[in-house]
Protein backbone atom coordinates (compact mmCIF):
# COMPACT_ATOMS: atom_id res chain seq x y z
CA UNK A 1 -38.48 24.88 61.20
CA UNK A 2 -36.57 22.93 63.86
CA UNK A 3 -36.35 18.91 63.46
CA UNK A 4 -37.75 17.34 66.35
CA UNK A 5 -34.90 14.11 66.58
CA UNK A 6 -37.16 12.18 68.79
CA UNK A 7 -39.78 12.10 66.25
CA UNK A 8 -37.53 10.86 63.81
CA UNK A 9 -35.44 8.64 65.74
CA UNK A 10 -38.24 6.31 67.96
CA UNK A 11 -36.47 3.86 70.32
CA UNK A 12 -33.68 4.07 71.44
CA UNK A 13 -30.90 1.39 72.18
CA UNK A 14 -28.02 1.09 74.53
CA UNK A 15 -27.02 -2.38 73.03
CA UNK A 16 -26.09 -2.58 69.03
CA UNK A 17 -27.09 -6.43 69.42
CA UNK A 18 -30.71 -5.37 70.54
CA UNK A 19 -31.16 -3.37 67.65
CA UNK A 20 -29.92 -5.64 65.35
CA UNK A 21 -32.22 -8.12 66.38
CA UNK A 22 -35.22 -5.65 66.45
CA UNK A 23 -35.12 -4.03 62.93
CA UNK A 24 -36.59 -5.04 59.96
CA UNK A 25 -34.93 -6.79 56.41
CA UNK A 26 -35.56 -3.10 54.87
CA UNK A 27 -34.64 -0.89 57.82
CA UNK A 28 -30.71 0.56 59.08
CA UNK A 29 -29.86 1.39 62.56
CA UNK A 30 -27.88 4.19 62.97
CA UNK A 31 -25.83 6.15 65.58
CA UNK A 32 -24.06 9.19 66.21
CA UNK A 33 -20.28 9.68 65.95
CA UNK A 34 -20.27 8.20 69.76
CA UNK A 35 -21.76 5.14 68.78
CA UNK A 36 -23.12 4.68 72.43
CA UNK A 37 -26.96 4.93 71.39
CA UNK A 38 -28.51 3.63 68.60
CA UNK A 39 -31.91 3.72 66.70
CA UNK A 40 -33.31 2.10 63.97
CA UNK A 41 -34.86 3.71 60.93
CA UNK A 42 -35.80 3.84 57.03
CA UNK A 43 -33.10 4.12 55.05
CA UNK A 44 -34.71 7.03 53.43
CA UNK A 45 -35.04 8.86 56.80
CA UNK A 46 -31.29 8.01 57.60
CA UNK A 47 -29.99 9.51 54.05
CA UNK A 48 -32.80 12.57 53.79
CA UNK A 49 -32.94 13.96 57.99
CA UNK A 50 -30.60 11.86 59.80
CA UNK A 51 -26.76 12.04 57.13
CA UNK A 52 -27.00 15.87 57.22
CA UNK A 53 -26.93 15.52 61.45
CA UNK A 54 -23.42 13.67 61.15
CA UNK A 55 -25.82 10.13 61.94
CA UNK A 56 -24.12 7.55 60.38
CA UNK A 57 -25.48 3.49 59.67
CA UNK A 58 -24.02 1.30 61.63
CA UNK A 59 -26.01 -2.10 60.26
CA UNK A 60 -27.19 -1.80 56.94
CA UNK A 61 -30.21 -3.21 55.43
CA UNK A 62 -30.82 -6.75 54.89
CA UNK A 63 -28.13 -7.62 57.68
């Protein structure tokens, strides 16, 4: 079965700044190796759907 990224991935930001802002205490945002977009999700969506993709966090939780 194919993964729909879209599903997992929700908004997405062109700003790091915004997305800091945005996310929750318990939440990560994450980008891709271009760090141009970025999205904020569960850490246990980042490390289970999101790691394998090459995705990696680029503000952790509780920051």
């Amino acid at each position: 079965m194919a993964v729909n990224l879209s599903d997992i991935l929700g908004s997405r930001y062109d700003n790091l700044l915004e997305a800091q802002v945005d996310k929750s205490p318990s939440e990560v945002v994450v980008s891709d190796n271009a760090h141009e977009t970025f999205y904020i999700v569960d850490l246990d969506v980042f490390v289970s759907r999101l790691q394998p993709l090459g995705y990696e966090i680029v503000v952790a939780d509780g920051e």
